[in-house]
C-alpha atoms as a PDB file:
ATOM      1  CA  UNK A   1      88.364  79.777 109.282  1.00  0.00           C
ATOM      2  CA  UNK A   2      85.343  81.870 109.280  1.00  0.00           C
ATOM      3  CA  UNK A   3      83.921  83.544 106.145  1.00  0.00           C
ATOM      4  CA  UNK A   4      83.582  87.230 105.723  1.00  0.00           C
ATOM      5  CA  UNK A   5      80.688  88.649 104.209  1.00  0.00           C
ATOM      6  CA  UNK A   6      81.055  91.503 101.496  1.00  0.00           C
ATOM      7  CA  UNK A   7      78.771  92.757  99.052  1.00  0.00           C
ATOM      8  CA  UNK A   8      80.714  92.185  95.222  1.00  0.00           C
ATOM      9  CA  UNK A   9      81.230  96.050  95.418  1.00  0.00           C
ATOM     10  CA  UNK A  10      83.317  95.631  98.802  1.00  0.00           C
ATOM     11  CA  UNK A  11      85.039  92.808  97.470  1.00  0.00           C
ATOM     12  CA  UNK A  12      86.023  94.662  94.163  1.00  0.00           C
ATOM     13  CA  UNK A  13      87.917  97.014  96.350  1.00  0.00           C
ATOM     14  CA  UNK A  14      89.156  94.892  98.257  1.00  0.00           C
ATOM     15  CA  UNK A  15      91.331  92.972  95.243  1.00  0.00           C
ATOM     16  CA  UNK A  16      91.731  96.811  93.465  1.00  0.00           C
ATOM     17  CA  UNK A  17      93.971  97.592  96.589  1.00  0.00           C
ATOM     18  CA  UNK A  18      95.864  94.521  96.418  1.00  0.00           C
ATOM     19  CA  UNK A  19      96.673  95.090  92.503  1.00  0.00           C
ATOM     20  CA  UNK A  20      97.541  98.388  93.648  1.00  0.00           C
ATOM     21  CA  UNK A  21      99.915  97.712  96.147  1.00  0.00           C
ATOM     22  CA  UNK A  22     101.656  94.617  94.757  1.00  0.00           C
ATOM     23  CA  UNK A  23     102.348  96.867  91.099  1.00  0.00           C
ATOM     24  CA  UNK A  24     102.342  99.689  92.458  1.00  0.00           C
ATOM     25  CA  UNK A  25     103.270 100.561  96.036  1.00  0.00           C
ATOM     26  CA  UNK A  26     105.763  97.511  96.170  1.00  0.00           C
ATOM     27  CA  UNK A  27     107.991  98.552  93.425  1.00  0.00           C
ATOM     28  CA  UNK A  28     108.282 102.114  94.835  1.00  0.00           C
ATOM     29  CA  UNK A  29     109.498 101.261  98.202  1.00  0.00           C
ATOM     30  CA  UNK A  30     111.698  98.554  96.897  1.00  0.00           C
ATOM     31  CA  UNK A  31     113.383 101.100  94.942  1.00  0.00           C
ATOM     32  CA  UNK A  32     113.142 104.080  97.765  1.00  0.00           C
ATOM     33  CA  UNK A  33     115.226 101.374  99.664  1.00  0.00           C
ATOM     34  CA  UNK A  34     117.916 100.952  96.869  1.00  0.00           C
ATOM     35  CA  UNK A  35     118.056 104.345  96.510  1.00  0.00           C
ATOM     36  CA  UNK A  36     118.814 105.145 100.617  1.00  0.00           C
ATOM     37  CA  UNK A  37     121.234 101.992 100.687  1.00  0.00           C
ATOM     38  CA  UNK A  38     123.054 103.707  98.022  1.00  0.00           C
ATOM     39  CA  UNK A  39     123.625 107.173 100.276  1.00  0.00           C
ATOM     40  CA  UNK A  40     125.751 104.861 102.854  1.00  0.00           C
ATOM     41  CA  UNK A  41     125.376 104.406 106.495  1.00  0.00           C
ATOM     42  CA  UNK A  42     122.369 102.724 106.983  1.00  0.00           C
ATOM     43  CA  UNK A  43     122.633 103.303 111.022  1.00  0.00           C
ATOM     44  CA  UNK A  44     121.845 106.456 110.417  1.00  0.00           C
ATOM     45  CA  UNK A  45     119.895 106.862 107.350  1.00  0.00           C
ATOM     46  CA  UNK A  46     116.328 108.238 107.788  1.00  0.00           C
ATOM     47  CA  UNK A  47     115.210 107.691 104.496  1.00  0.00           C
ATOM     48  CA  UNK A  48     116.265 103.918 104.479  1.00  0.00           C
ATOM     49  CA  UNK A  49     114.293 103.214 108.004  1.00  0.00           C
ATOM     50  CA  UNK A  50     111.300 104.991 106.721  1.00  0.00           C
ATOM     51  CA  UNK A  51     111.316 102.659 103.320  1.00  0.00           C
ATOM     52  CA  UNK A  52     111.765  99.717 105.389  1.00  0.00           C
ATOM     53  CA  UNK A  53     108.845 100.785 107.891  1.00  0.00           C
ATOM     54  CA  UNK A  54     106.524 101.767 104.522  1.00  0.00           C
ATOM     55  CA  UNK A  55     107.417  98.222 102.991  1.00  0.00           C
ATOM     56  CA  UNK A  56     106.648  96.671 106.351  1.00  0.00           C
ATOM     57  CA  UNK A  57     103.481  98.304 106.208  1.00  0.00           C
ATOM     58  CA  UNK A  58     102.765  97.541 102.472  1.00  0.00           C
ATOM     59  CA  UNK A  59     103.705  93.627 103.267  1.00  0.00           C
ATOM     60  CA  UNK A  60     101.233  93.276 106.486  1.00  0.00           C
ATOM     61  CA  UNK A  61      98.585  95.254 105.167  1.00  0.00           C
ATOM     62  CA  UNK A  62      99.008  92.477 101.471  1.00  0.00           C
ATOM     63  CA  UNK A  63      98.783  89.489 104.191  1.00  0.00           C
ATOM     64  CA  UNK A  64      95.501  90.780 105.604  1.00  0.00           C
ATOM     65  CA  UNK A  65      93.627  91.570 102.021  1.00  0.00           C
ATOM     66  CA  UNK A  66      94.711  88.256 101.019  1.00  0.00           C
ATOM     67  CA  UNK A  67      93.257  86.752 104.114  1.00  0.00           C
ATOM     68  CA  UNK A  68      90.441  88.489 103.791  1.00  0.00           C
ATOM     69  CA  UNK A  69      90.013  87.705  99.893  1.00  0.00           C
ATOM     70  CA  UNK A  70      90.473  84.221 100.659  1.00  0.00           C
ATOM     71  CA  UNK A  71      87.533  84.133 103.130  1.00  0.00           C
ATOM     72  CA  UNK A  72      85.402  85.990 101.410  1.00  0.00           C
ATOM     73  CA  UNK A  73      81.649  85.425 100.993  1.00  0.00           C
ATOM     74  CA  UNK A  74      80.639  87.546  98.288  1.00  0.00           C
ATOM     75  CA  UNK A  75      76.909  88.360  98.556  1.00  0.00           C
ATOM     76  CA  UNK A  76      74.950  90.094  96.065  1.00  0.00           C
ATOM     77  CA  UNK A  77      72.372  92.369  97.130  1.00  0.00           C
ATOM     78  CA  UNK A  78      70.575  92.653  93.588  1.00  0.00           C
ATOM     79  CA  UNK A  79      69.386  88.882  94.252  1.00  0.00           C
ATOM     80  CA  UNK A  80      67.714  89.420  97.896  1.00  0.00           C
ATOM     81  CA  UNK A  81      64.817  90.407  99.132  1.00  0.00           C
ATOM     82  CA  UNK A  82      62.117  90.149 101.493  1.00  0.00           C
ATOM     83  CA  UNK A  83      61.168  92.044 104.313  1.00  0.00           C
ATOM     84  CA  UNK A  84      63.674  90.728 107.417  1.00  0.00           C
ATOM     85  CA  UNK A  85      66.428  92.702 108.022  1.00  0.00           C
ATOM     86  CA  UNK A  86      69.632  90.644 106.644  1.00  0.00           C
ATOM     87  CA  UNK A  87      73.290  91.591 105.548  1.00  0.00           C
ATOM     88  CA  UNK A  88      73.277  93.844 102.586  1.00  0.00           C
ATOM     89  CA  UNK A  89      69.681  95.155 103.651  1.00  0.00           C
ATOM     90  CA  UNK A  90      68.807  99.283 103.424  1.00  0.00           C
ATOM     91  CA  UNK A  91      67.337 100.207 106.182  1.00  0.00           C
ATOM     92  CA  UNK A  92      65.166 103.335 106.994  1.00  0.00           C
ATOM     93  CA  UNK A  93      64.922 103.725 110.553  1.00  0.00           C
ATOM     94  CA  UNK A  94      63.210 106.722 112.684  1.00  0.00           C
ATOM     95  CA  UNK A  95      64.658 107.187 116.058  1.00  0.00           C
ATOM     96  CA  UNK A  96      61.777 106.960 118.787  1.00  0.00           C
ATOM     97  CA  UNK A  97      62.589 110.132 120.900  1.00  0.00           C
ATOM     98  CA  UNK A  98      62.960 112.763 117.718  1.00  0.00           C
ATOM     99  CA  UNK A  99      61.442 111.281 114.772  1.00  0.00           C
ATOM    100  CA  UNK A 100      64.340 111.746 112.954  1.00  0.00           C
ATOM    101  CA  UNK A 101      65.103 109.152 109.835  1.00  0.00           C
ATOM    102  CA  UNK A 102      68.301 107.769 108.536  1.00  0.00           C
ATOM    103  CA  UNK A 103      68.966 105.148 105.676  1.00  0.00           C
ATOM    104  CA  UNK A 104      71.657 102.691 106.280  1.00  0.00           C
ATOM    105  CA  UNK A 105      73.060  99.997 104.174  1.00  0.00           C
ATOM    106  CA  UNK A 106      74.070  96.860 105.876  1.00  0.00           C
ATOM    107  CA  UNK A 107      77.577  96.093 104.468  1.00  0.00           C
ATOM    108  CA  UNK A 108      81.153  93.988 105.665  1.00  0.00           C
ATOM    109  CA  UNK A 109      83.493  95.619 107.796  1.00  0.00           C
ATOM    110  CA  UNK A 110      85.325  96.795 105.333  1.00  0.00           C
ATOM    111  CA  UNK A 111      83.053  98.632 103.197  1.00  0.00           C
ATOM    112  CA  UNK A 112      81.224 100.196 106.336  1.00  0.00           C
ATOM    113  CA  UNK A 113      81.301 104.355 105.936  1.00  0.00           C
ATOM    114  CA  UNK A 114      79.130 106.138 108.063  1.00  0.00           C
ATOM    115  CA  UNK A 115      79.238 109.322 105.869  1.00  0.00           C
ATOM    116  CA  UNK A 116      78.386 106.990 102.999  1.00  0.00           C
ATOM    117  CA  UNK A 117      75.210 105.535 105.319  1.00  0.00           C
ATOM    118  CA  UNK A 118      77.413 102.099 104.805  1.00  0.00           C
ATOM    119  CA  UNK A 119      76.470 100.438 108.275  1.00  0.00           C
ATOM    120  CA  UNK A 120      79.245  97.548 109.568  1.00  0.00           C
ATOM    121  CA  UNK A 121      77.577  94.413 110.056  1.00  0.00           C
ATOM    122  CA  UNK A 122      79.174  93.810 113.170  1.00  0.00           C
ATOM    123  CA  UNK A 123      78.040  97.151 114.490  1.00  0.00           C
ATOM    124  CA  UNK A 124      76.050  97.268 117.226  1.00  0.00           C
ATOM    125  CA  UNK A 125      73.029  98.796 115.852  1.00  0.00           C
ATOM    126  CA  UNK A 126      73.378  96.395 112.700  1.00  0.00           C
ATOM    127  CA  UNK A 127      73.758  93.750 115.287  1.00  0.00           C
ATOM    128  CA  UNK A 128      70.214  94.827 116.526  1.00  0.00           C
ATOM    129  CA  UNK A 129      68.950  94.864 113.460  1.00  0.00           C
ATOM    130  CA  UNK A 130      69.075  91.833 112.294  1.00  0.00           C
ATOM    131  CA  UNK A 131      66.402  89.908 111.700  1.00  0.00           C
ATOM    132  CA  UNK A 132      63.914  91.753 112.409  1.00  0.00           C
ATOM    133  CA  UNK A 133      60.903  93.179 110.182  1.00  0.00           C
ATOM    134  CA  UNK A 134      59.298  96.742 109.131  1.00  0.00           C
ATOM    135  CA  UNK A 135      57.466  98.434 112.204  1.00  0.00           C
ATOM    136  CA  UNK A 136      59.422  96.288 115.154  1.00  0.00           C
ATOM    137  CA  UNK A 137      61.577  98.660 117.382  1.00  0.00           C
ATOM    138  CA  UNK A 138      65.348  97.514 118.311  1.00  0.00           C
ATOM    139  CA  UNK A 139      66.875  99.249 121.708  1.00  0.00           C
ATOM    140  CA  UNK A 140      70.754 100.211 121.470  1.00  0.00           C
ATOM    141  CA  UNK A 141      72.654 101.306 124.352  1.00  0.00           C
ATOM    142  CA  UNK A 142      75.308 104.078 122.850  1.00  0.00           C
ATOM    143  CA  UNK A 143      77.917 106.534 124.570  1.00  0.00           C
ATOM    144  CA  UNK A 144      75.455 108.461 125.169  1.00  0.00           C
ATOM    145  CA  UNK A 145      72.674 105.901 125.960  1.00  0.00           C
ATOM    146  CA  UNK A 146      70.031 103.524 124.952  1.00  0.00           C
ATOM    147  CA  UNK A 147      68.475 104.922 121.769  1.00  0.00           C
ATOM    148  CA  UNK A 148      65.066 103.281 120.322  1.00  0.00           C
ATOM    149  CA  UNK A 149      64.617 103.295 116.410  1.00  0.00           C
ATOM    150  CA  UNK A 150      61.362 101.979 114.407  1.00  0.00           C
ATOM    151  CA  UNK A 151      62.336  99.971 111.320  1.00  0.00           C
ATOM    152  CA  UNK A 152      60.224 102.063 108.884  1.00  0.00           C
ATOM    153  CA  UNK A 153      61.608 100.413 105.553  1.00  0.00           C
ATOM    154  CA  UNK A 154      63.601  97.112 104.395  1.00  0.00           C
ATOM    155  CA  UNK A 155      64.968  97.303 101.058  1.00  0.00           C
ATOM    156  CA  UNK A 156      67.618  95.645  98.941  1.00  0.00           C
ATOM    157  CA  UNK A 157      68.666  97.654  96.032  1.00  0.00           C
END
Protein backbone atom coordinates (compact mmCIF):
# COMPACT_ATOMS: atom_id res chain seq x y z
CA UNK A 1 0.00 0.00 0.00
CA UNK A 2 1.75 2.98 -1.24
CA UNK A 3 1.53 6.42 0.42
CA UNK A 4 0.17 9.46 -1.26
CA UNK A 5 1.73 12.63 -0.86
CA UNK A 6 -0.45 15.85 -0.14
CA UNK A 7 0.43 19.07 1.14
CA UNK A 8 -1.95 19.60 4.73
CA UNK A 9 -3.99 22.04 2.47
CA UNK A 10 -4.82 19.06 -0.06
CA UNK A 11 -5.45 16.84 2.65
CA UNK A 12 -7.89 19.33 4.44
CA UNK A 13 -10.02 19.04 1.39
CA UNK A 14 -9.74 15.96 0.99
CA UNK A 15 -11.55 15.00 4.64
CA UNK A 16 -13.96 18.45 4.04
CA UNK A 17 -15.49 16.40 1.08
CA UNK A 18 -15.89 13.34 2.96
CA UNK A 19 -17.78 15.28 5.96
CA UNK A 20 -19.65 16.68 3.22
CA UNK A 21 -20.84 13.81 1.58
CA UNK A 22 -21.39 11.41 4.50
CA UNK A 23 -23.82 14.50 6.35
CA UNK A 24 -24.68 15.88 3.67
CA UNK A 25 -25.00 14.30 0.23
CA UNK A 26 -25.86 10.82 1.87
CA UNK A 27 -28.91 11.84 3.67
CA UNK A 28 -30.33 13.58 0.56
CA UNK A 29 -30.22 10.71 -1.75
CA UNK A 30 -31.31 8.33 0.89
CA UNK A 31 -34.33 10.31 1.20
CA UNK A 32 -34.70 11.20 -2.80
CA UNK A 33 -34.92 7.30 -2.84
CA UNK A 34 -37.76 7.06 -0.18
CA UNK A 35 -39.41 9.62 -1.73
CA UNK A 36 -39.42 7.81 -5.58
CA UNK A 37 -40.18 4.32 -3.83
CA UNK A 38 -43.14 5.99 -2.48
CA UNK A 39 -44.56 7.11 -6.24
CA UNK A 40 -44.82 3.14 -7.06
CA UNK A 41 -43.42 1.20 -9.87
CA UNK A 42 -39.96 1.20 -9.46
CA UNK A 43 -39.47 -0.49 -13.15
CA UNK A 44 -40.26 2.47 -14.39
CA UNK A 45 -39.47 5.22 -12.12
CA UNK A 46 -36.83 7.73 -13.35
CA UNK A 47 -36.41 9.49 -10.34
CA UNK A 48 -35.74 6.26 -8.23
CA UNK A 49 -32.87 4.98 -10.86
CA UNK A 50 -31.32 8.35 -10.86
CA UNK A 51 -31.16 8.33 -6.74
CA UNK A 52 -29.81 4.96 -6.85
CA UNK A 53 -27.11 5.92 -9.62
CA UNK A 54 -26.31 9.42 -7.42
CA UNK A 55 -25.96 7.17 -4.17
CA UNK A 56 -23.82 4.77 -6.16
CA UNK A 57 -21.78 7.56 -7.04
CA UNK A 58 -21.73 9.20 -3.52
CA UNK A 59 -20.71 5.52 -2.01
CA UNK A 60 -17.63 4.88 -4.60
CA UNK A 61 -16.47 8.25 -4.67
CA UNK A 62 -16.55 7.85 -0.04
CA UNK A 63 -14.44 4.46 -0.69
CA UNK A 64 -11.77 6.30 -2.69
CA UNK A 65 -11.33 9.54 -0.19
CA UNK A 66 -11.12 7.11 2.50
CA UNK A 67 -8.47 5.21 0.68
CA UNK A 68 -6.82 7.99 -0.10
CA UNK A 69 -7.06 9.55 3.58
CA UNK A 70 -5.80 6.43 4.86
CA UNK A 71 -2.60 6.58 2.74
CA UNK A 72 -1.94 9.80 3.09
CA UNK A 73 1.48 11.42 3.62
CA UNK A 74 0.81 14.77 4.69
CA UNK A 75 3.79 17.04 3.90
CA UNK A 76 4.17 20.47 4.97
CA UNK A 77 5.72 22.84 2.75
CA UNK A 78 6.31 25.66 5.49
CA UNK A 79 9.11 23.19 6.96
CA UNK A 80 11.22 22.59 3.56
CA UNK A 81 13.63 24.11 1.89
CA UNK A 82 16.67 24.07 -0.04
CA UNK A 83 17.37 24.52 -3.47
CA UNK A 84 16.49 20.82 -5.26
CA UNK A 85 13.39 20.61 -6.75
CA UNK A 86 11.13 18.25 -4.37
CA UNK A 87 7.27 17.69 -3.84
CA UNK A 88 5.62 20.79 -2.59
CA UNK A 89 8.46 22.96 -4.32
CA UNK A 90 7.42 26.48 -6.42
CA UNK A 91 8.98 26.50 -9.28
CA UNK A 92 9.75 29.42 -11.74
CA UNK A 93 10.65 28.07 -14.95
CA UNK A 94 11.40 30.02 -18.42
CA UNK A 95 10.75 27.99 -21.45
CA UNK A 96 14.02 27.88 -23.71
CA UNK A 97 12.47 28.74 -27.18
CA UNK A 98 10.27 32.03 -25.95
CA UNK A 99 11.51 33.14 -22.72
CA UNK A 100 8.35 32.97 -21.36
CA UNK A 101 8.03 32.26 -17.30
CA UNK A 102 5.51 30.34 -15.35
CA UNK A 103 5.34 29.53 -11.50
CA UNK A 104 4.18 26.15 -10.58
CA UNK A 105 3.59 24.56 -7.29
CA UNK A 106 4.44 20.96 -6.97
CA UNK A 107 1.36 19.40 -5.25
CA UNK A 108 -0.58 15.55 -4.98
CA UNK A 109 -2.80 14.55 -7.58
CA UNK A 110 -5.49 15.72 -6.10
CA UNK A 111 -4.80 19.20 -5.39
CA UNK A 112 -3.11 19.67 -8.93
CA UNK A 113 -5.03 22.84 -10.87
CA UNK A 114 -3.38 24.14 -13.70
CA UNK A 115 -5.35 27.46 -13.60
CA UNK A 116 -4.31 27.60 -9.95
CA UNK A 117 -0.36 26.95 -11.21
CA UNK A 118 -0.95 23.65 -8.82
CA UNK A 119 1.41 21.20 -10.85
CA UNK A 120 0.52 17.13 -10.26
CA UNK A 121 3.42 15.44 -9.01
CA UNK A 122 3.03 12.69 -11.23
CA UNK A 123 2.92 15.01 -14.20
CA UNK A 124 5.27 14.72 -16.62
CA UNK A 125 6.93 17.96 -16.41
CA UNK A 126 6.88 17.61 -12.45
CA UNK A 127 8.29 14.24 -13.16
CA UNK A 128 11.23 16.13 -14.90
CA UNK A 129 11.58 18.28 -12.40
CA UNK A 130 12.48 16.60 -9.76
CA UNK A 131 15.48 16.80 -8.30
CA UNK A 132 17.05 18.99 -9.99
CA UNK A 133 18.54 22.58 -9.01
CA UNK A 134 18.18 26.45 -10.13
CA UNK A 135 19.80 27.05 -13.69
CA UNK A 136 19.71 23.10 -14.92
CA UNK A 137 17.36 22.67 -18.00
CA UNK A 138 14.78 19.56 -18.03
CA UNK A 139 13.53 18.40 -21.77
CA UNK A 140 9.67 17.33 -21.96
CA UNK A 141 8.25 15.78 -24.91
CA UNK A 142 4.39 17.23 -25.08
CA UNK A 143 1.49 16.90 -27.77
CA UNK A 144 2.97 19.19 -29.41
CA UNK A 145 6.67 18.30 -28.76
CA UNK A 146 9.74 18.36 -26.71
CA UNK A 147 9.75 21.69 -24.86
CA UNK A 148 13.07 22.87 -22.87
CA UNK A 149 12.51 25.03 -19.62
CA UNK A 150 15.43 26.64 -17.34
CA UNK A 151 14.69 26.23 -13.62
CA UNK A 152 15.06 29.97 -12.80
CA UNK A 153 13.75 29.74 -9.06
CA UNK A 154 13.12 26.96 -6.22
CA UNK A 155 11.04 28.07 -3.49
CA UNK A 156 8.92 26.63 -0.72
CA UNK A 157 6.45 29.00 0.65
Amino acid sequence: MSKVPMTASGYDSLVEEMKRLKTVDRPEVIRAIAEAREHGDLSENAEYHAARERQSFIEGRLAELEDKIARAEVIDVSKLSGDVVKFGATVTLADEDTDETTTYQIVGEDEADIKAQRLSITAPLARALIGKRKGESVEVTTPRGAKSYEIIKVAFK
